[in-house]
Protein backbone atom coordinates (compact mmCIF):
# COMPACT_ATOMS: atom_id res chain seq x y z
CA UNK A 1 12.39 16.97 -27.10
CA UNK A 2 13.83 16.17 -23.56
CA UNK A 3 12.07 19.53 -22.62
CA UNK A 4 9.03 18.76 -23.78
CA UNK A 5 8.97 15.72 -21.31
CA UNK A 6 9.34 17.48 -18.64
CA UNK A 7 7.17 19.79 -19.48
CA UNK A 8 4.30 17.56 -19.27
CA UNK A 9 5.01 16.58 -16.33
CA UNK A 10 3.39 19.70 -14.84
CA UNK A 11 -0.04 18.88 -17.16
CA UNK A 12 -3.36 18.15 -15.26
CA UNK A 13 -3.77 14.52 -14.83
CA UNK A 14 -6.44 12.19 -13.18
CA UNK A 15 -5.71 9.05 -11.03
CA UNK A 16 -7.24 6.11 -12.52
CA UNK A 17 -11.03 6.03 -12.68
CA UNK A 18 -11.46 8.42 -10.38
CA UNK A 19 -12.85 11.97 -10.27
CA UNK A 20 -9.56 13.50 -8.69
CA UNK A 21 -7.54 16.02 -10.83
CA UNK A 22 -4.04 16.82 -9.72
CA UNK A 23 -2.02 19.71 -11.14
CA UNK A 24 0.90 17.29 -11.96
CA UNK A 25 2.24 14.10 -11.57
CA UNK A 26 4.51 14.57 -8.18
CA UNK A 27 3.36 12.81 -5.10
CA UNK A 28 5.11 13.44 -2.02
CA UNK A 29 5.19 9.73 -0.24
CA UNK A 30 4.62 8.24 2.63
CA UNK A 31 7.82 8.52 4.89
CA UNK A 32 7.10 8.96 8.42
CA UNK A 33 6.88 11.95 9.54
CA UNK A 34 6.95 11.64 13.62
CA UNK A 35 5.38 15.06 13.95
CA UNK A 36 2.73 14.47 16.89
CA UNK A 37 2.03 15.50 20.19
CA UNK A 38 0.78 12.79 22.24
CA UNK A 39 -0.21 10.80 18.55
CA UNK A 40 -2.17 13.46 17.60
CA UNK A 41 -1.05 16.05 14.78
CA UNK A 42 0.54 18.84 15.47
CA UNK A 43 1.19 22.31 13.70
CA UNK A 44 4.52 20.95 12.36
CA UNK A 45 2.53 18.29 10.42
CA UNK A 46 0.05 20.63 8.81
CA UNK A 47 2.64 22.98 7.83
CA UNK A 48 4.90 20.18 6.36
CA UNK A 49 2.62 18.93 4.03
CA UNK A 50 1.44 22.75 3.25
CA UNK A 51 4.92 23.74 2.20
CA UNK A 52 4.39 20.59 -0.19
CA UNK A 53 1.63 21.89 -1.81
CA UNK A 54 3.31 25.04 -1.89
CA UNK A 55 6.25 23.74 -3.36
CA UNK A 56 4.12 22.40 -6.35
CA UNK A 57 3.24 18.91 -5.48
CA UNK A 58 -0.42 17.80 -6.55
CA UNK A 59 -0.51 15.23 -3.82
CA UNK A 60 1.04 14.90 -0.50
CA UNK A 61 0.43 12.00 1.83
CA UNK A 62 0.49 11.79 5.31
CA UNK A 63 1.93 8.65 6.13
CA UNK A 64 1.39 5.75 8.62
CA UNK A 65 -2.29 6.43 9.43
CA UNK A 66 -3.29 3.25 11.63
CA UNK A 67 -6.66 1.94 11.36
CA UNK A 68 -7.01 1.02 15.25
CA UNK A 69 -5.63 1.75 18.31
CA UNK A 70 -4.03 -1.93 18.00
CA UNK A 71 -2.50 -1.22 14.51
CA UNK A 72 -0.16 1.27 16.01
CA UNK A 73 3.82 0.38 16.02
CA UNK A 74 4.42 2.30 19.20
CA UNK A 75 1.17 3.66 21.68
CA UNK A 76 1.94 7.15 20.87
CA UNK A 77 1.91 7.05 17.18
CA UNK A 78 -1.14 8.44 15.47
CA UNK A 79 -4.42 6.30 14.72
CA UNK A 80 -7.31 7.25 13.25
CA UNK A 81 -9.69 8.19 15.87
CA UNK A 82 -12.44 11.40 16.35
CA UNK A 83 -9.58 13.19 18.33
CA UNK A 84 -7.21 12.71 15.44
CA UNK A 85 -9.37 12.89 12.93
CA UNK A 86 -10.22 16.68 14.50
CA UNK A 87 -6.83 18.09 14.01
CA UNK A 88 -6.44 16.35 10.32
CA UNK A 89 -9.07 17.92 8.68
CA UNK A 90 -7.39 20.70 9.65
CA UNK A 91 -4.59 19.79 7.85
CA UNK A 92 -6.72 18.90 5.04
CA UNK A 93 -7.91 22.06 4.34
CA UNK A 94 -5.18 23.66 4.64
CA UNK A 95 -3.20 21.88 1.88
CA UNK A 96 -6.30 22.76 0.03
CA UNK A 97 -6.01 26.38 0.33
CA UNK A 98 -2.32 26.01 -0.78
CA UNK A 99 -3.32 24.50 -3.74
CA UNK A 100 -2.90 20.65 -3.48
CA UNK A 101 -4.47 17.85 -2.52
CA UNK A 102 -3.76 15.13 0.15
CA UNK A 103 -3.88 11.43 1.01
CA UNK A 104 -3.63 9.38 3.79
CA UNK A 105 -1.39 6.08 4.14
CA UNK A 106 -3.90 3.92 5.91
CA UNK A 107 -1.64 0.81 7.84
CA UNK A 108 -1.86 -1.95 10.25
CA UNK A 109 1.70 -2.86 12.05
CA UNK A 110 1.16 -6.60 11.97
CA UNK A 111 3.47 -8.32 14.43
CA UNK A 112 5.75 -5.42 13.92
CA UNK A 113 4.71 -3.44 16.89
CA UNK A 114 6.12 -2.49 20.38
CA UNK A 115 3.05 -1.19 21.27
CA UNK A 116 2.15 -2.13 25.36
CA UNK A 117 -1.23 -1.63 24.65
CA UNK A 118 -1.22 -4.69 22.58
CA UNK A 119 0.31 -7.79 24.20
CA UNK A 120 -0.55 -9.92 21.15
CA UNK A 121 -0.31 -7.94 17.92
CA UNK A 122 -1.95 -9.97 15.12
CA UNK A 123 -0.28 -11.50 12.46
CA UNK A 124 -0.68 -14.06 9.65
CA UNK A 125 0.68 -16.32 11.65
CA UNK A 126 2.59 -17.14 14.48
CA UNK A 127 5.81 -15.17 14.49
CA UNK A 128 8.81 -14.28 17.10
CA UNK A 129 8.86 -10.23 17.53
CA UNK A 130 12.41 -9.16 17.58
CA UNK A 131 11.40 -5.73 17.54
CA UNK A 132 9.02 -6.07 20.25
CA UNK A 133 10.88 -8.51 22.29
CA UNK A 134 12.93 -6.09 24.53
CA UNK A 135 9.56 -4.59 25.21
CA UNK A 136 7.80 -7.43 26.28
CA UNK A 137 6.08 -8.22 23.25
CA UNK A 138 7.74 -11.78 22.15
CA UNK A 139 5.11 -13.19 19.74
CA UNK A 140 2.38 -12.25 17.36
CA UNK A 141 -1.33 -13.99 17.25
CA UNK A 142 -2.15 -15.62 14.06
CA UNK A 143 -5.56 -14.08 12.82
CA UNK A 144 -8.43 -15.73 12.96
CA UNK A 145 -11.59 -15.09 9.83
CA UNK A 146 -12.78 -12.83 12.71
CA UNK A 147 -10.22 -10.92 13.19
CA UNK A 148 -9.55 -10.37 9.32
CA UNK A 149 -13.01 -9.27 9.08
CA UNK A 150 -12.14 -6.61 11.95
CA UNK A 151 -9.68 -5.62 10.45
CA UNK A 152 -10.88 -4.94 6.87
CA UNK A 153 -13.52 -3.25 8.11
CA UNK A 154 -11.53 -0.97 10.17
CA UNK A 155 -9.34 0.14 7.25
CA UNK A 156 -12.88 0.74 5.17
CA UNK A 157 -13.67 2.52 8.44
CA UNK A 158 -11.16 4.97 8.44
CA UNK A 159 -11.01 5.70 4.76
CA UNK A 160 -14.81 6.74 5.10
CA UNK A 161 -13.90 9.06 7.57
CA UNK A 162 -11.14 10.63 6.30
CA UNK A 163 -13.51 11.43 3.18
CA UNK A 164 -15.98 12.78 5.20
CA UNK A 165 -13.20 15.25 6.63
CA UNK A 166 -12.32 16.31 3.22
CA UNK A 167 -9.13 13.98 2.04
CA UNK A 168 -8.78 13.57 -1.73
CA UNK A 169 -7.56 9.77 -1.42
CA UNK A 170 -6.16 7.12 0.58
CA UNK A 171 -2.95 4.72 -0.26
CA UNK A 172 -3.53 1.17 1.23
CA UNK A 173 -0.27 -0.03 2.94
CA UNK A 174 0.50 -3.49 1.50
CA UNK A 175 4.55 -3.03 1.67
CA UNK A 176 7.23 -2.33 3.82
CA UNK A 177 6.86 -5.49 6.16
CA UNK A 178 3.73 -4.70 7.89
CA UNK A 179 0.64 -6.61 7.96
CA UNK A 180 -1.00 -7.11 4.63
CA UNK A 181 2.69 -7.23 3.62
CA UNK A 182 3.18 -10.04 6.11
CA UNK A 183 0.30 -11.66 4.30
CA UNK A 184 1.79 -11.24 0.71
CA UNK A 185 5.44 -12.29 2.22
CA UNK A 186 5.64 -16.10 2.28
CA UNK A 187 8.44 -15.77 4.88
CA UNK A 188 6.01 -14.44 7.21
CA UNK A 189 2.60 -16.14 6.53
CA UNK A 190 3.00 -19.74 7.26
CA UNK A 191 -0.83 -20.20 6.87
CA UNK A 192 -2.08 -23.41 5.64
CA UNK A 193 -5.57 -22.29 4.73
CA UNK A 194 -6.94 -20.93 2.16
CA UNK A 195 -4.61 -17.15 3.29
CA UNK A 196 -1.40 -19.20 2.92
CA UNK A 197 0.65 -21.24 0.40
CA UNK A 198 0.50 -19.68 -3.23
CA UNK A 199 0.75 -15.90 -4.13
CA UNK A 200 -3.44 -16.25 -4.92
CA UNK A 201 -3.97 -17.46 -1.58
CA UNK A 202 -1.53 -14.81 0.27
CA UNK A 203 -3.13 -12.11 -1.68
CA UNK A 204 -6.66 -13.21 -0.68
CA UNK A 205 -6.63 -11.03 2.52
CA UNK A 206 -5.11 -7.98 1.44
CA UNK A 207 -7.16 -8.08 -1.45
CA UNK A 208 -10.52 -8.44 1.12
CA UNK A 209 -9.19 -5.19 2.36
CA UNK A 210 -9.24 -3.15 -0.73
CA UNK A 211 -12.72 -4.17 -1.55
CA UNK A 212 -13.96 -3.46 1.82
CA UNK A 213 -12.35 0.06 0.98
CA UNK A 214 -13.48 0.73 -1.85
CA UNK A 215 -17.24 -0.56 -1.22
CA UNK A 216 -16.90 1.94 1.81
CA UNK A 217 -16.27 5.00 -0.33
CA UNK A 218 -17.43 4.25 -3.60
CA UNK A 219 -15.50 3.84 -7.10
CA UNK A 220 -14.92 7.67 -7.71
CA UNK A 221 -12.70 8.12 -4.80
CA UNK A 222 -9.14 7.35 -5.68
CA UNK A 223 -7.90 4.35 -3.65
CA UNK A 224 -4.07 3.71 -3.97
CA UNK A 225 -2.04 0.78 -2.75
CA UNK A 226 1.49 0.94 -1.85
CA UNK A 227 2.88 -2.30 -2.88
CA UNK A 228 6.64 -4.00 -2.82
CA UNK A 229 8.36 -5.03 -6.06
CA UNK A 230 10.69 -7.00 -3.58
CA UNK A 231 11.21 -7.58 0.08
CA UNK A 232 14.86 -7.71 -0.53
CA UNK A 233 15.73 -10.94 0.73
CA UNK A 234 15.48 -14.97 -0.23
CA UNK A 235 12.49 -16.38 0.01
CA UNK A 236 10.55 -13.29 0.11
CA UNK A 237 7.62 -11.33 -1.76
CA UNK A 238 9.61 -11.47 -5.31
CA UNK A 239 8.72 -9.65 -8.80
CA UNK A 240 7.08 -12.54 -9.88
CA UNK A 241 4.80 -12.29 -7.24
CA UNK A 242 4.47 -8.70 -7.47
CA UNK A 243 3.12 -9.08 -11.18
CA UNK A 244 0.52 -11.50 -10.22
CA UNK A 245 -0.60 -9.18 -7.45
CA UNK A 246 -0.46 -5.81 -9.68
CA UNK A 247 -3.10 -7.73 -12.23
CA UNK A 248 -5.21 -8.64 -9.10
CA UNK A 249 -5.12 -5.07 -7.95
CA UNK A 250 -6.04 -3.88 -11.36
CA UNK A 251 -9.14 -6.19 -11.55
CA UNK A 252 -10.05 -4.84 -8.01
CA UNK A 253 -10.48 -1.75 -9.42
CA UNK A 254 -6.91 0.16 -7.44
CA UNK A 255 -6.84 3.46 -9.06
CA UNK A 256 -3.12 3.64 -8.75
CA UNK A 257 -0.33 1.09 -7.52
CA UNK A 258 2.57 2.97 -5.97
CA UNK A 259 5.69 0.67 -6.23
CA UNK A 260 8.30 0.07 -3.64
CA UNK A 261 10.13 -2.55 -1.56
CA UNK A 262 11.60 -3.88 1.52
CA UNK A 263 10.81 -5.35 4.63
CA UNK A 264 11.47 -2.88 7.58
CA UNK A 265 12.09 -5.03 10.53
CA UNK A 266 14.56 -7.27 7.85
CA UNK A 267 15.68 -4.91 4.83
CA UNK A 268 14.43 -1.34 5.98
CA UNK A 269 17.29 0.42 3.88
CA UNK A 270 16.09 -1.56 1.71
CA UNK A 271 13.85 1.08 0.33
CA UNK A 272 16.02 4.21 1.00
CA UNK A 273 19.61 3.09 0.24
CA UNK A 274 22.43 5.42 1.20
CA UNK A 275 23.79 6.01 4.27
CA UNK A 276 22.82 3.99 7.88
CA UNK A 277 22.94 6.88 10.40
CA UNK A 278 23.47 4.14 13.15
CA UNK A 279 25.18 6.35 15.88
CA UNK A 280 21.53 8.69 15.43
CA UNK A 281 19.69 5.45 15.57
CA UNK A 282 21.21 4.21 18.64
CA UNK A 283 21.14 7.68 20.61
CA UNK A 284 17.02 7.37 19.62
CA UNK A 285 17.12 4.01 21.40
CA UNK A 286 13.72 4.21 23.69
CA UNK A 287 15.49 2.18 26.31
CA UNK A 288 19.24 1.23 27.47
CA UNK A 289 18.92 -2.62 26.27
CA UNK A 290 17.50 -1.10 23.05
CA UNK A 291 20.54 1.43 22.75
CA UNK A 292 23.23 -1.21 23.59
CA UNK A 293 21.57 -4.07 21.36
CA UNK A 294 21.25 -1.67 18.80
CA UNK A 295 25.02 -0.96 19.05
CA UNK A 296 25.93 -4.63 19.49
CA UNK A 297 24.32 -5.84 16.61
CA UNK A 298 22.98 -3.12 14.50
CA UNK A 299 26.58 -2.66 12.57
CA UNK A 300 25.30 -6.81 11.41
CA UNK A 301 21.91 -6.87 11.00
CA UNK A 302 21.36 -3.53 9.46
CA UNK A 303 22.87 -3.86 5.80
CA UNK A 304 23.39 -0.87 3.38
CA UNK A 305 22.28 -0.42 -0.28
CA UNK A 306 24.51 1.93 -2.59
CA UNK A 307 22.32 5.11 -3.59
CA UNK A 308 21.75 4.97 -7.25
CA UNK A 309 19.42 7.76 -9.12
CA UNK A 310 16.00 5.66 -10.03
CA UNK A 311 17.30 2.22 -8.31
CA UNK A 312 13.68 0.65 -8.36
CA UNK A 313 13.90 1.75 -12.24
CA UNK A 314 14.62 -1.70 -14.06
CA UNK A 315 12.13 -3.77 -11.39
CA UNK A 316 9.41 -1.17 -12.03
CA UNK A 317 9.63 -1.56 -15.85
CA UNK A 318 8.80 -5.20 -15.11
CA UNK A 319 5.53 -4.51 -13.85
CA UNK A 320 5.05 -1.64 -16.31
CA UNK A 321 5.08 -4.66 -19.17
CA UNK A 322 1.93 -6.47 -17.72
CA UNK A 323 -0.20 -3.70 -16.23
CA UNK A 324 -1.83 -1.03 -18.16
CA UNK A 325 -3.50 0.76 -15.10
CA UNK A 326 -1.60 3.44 -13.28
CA UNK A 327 1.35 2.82 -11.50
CA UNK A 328 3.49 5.47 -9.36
CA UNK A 329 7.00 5.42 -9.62
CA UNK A 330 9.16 5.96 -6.47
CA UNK A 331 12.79 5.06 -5.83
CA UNK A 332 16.00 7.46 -6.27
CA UNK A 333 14.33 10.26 -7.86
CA UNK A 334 16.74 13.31 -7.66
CA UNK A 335 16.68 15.22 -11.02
CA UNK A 336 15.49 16.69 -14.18
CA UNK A 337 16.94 13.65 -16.03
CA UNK A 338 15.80 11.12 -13.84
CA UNK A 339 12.33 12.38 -14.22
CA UNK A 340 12.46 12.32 -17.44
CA UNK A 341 14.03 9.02 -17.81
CA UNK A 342 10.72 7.62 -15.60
CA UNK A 343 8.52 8.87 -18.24
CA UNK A 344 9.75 7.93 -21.25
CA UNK A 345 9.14 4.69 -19.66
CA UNK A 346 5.37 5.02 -19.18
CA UNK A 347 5.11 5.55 -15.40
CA UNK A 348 1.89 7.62 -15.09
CA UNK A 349 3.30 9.60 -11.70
CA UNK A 350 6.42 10.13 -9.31
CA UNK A 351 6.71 9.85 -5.82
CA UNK A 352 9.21 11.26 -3.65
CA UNK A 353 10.34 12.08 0.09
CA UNK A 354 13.94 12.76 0.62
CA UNK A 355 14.53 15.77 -2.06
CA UNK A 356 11.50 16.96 -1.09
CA UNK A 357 12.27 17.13 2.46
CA UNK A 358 15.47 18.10 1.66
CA UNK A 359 13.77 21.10 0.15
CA UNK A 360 10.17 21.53 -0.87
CA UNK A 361 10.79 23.98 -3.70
CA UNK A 362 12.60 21.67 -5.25
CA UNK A 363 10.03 20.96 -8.10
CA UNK A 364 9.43 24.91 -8.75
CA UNK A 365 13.16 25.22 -8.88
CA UNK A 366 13.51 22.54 -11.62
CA UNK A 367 10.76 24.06 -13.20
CA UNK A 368 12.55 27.14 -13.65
CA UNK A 369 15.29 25.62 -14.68
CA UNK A 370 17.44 27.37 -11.02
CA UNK A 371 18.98 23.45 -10.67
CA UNK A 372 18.98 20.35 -12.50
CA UNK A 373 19.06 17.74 -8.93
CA UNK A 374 18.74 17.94 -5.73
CA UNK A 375 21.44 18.88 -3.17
CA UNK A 376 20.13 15.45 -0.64
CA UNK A 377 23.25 13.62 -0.19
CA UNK A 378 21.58 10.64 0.76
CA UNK A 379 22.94 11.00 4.31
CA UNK A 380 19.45 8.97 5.52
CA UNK A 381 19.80 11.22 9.11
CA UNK A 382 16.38 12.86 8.69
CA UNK A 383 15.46 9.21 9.20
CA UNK A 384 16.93 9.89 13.18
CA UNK A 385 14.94 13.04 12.99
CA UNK A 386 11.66 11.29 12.66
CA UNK A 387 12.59 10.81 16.49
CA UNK A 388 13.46 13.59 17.82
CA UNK A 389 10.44 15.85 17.21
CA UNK A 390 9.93 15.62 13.58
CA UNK A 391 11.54 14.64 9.76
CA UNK A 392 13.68 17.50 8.34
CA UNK A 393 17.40 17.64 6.73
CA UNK A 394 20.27 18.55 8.53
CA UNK A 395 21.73 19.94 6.30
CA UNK A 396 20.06 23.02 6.00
């Protein structure tokens, strides 16, 4: 019986509505992947997320994809322009040839951004930068209608292009602290219009986005969101808010919801639990204030969550209860047993990063039945690698 289930894990399956058949159910997520030259692509992208595809995962995404040259955290990260947009088709086809498919993580940074080519990055409201600050950047702008209908139309901008280069989907950033998170979080959006107050009127914006999306490339073209279950912290995005938005994304036509949590500039481990490799974070410092504040005050700002297989597990099942449409699981997935365990609770999919970057046979080799979890030990220091020229695990 608990063969069977796994078995089926590896059976053709469509996202949602759409007209996109994967060969399974695995989804390599979004984690950044910090392999660019100059915030363009590089080789070491293309063949990352071709030894994915290799490795048996139907659909790898490339994560942090900005929308605009001012939705970047940093001014070298990657946004989607004709120069980048040159070297990811590229990529594109080659995951193709290797037999998967690929997505994009389209994102705006919000206030979150140390970006000097953006003096004022745009929030919901007015907030103080602490990331930013030691760069200069002390405060966000609070967005005007104008700006929102900028932005929205930049993200529907960039999905149509990455169509037109030959991606399979696109995953809609609405967690993780950045700016249609900031919307949804009601410790960040102080609004008192018609964008602020209740969970409707936070969700109205991000919302805007998704239908400016998907009226840019049309119902058959899968359209993910990646949302939070939880920021982590009081007074946050909560589950009961995440229900409420997981209907309205299901009325809005989402062809998949991929669930997460945390809020990177207040609960960024959060999300990965495990390990903080602070001494690696601090050595990646950009600047000596950012290396000795990170030193000072990272050991109590920075908290740790125990690693526990499938920790988003009983928060998931929460929002598995009021939504029939499909819904990605992702959170702690590091065995045969786990995977299992995530299906006989209904989750359509799986996402995961860390075993995968860990090693990306590790699906074929549970397949064949060669292990039964991965050897990741949770150490979180391909997080520093990001940094220094691209993810991978140190311990191989």
């Amino acid at each position: 019986m608990e063969k069977n289930v796994f078995e089926q894990a590896f059976i053709e399956k469509k996202i949602g509505h759409s007209d996109l058949q994967l060969k399974n159910i695995f989804i390599r997520s979004a984690a950044y992947e910090g392999m660019l030259d100059r915030g363009l692509p590089n080789q070491d992208l293309i063949d990352h997320h071709v030894a994915m595809a290799r490795g048996d995962v139907a659909l790898t995404t490339v994560s942090y994809g900005a929308v605009s040259a001012d939705a970047r955290t940093f001014n070298t990260q990657m946004y989607i322009n004709d120069d980048s947009l040159e070297r990811l088709k590229v990529l594109a086809d080659e995951v193709h040839k290797a037999g998967g498919k690929v997505s994009m993580q389209l994102t705006h940074c919000g206030y979150f951004s140390k970006n000097k080519d953006c003096r004022r990055p745009l929030a919901p409201s007015k907030l103080f930068n602490a990331y930013g600050s030691i760069s200069g950047i002390l405060f966000s702008k609070a967005m005007s209608s104008v700006d929102m209908k900028r932005v929205a139309n930049d993200f529907a901008e960039a999905a149509i292009k990455l169509k037109d280069i030959g991606f399979d989907a696109v995953e809609i950033h609405m967690g993780h602290g950045y700016l249609l998170s900031q919307f949804l979080s009601p410790r960040t959006n102080k609004r008192k219009d018609e964008y602020g107050g209740s969970i409707e009127n936070r969700s109205r914006f991000p919302l805007e986005v998704l239908r400016a999306v998907i009226a840019g490339v049309g119902k058959e073209f899968p359209v993910l969101v990646k949302l939070n279950l939880a920021d982590g912290f009081k007074r946050g995005f909560s589950l009961e808010d995440c229900k409420y938005v997981a209907l309205a994304l299901k009325e809005n036509a989402c062809s998949a919801i991929v669930l997460s949590g945390g809020f990177t500039s207040i609960t960024p481990f959060y999300l990965m639990r495990g390990k903080v490799p602070l001494g690696g974070m601090i050595k990646n410092g950009s600047s000596l204030t950012e290396k000795l504040t990170m030193a000072l005050f990272g050991p109590l700002i920075i908290k740790r969550y125990k690693f526990t297989a499938n920790y988003f597990l009983p928060q998931a099942k929460e929002i598995r209860k009021v939504v029939s449409m499909p819904l990605v699981y992702l959170g702690g997935v590091d065995s045969k047993k786990g995977i299992e365990e995530i299906m006989n609770a209904g989750f359509d999919f799986i996402a995961m990063a860390r075993a995968l970057i860990h090693d990306p046979d590790f699906l074929i080799k549970l397949k064949a039945n060669q292990i039964e979890k991965t050897e990741c030990n949770r150490c979180n220091k391909c997080i520093v690698e990001m940094d220094r020229g691209g993810v991978k695990c140190v311990l191989i």
